[in-house]
Protein backbone atom coordinates (compact mmCIF):
# COMPACT_ATOMS: atom_id res chain seq x y z
CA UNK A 1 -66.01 5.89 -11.70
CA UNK A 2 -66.07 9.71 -11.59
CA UNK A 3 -69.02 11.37 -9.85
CA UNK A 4 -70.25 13.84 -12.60
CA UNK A 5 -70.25 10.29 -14.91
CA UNK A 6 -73.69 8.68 -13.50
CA UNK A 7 -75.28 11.33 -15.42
CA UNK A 8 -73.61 10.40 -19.08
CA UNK A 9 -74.31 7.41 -18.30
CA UNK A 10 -77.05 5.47 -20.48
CA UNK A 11 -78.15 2.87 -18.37
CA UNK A 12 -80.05 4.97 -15.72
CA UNK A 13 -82.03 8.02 -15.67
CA UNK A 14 -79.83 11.12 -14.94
CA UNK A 15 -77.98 9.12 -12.16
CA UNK A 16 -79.70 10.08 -9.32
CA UNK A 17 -80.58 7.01 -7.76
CA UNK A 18 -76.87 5.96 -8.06
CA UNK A 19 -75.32 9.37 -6.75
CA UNK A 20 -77.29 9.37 -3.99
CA UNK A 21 -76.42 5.96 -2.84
CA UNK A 22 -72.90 6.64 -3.33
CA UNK A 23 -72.93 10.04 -1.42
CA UNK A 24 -74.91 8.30 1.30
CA UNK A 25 -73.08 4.52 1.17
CA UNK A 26 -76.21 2.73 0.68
CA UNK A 27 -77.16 0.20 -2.13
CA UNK A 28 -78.90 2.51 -5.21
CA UNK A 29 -81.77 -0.07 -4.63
CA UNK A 30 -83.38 0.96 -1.71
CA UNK A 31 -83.60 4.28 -3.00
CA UNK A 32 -85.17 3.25 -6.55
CA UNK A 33 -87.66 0.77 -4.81
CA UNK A 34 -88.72 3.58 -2.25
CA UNK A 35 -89.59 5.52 -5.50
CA UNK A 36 -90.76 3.34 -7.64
CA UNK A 37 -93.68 2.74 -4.25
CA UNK A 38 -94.39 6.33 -3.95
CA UNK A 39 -95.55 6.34 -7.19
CA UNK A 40 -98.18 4.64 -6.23
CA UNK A 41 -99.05 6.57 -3.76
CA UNK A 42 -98.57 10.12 -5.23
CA UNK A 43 -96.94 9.64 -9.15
CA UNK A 44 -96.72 13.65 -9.71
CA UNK A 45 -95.08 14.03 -6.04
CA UNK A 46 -92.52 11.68 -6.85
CA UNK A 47 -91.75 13.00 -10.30
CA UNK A 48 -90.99 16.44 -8.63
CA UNK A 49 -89.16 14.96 -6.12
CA UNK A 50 -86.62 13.13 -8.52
CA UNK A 51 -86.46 15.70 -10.26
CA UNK A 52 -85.94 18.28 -7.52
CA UNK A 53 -83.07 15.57 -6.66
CA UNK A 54 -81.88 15.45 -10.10
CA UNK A 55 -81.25 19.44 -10.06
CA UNK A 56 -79.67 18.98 -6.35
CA UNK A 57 -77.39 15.92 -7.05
CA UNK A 58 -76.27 17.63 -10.21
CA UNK A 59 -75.39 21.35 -8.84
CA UNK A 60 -73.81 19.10 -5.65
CA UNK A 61 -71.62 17.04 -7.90
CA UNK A 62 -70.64 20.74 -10.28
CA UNK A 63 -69.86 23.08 -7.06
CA UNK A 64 -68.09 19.70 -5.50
CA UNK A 65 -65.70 17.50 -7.85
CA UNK A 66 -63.94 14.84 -6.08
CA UNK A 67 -60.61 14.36 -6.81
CA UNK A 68 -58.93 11.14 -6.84
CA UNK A 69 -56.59 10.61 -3.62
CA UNK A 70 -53.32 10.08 -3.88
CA UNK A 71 -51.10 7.86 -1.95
CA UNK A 72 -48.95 9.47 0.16
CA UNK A 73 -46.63 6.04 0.35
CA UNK A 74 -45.34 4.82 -3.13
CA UNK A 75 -46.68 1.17 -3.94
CA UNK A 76 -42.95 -0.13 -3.60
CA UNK A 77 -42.41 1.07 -0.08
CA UNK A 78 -45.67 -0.58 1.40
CA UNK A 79 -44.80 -3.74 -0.27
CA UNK A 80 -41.79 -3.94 1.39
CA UNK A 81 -43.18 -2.85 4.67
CA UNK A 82 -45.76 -6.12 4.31
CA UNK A 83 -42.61 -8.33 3.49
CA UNK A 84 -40.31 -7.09 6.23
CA UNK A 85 -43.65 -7.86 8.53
CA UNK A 86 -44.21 -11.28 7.17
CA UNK A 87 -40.38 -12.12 7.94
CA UNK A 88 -40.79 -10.87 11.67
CA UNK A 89 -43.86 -12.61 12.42
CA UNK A 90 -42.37 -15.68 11.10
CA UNK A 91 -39.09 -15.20 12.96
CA UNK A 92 -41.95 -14.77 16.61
CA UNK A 93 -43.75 -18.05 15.78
């Protein structure tokens, strides 16, 4: 899924949660749950701070796109690379 997307999305609340556990390879989770328990603690110091991090995950995901990569080898070729390999260890065993 695109990055820019987790904000058109209508199953969460701007995204944030989700971006930031993509940028950062952790599970969206742990980021909600640590939220959702400062709110206990401080409600209008968490509000700002999502949505200092909505304004921050947005402008990062505008001024950044990523593009999709593509291959350098063509499908084809590596699939016959993986057969060729499968017939040589065959031929050693």
């Amino acid at each position: 899924m695109p990055q820019a997307a987790t904000f058109n999305r209508s199953d969460t609340l701007l995204g944030v949660c989700e971006a930031i556990g993509q940028d950062l390879g952790i599970n969206p989770l742990w980021i909600r749950l640590a939220l959702t328990l400062g709110l206990f603690w401080n409600a209008a110091a968490i509000v700002g701070l999502y949505a200092a991090l909505a304004v921050a995950v947005y402008a990062a995901r505008r001024l950044t796109p990523v593009t999709a990569a593509q291959p350098s080898v063509a499908p084809a070729a590596l699939a016959a690379d993986n057969d060729a390999g499968a017939v040589e260890v065959k031929a050693a065993a």
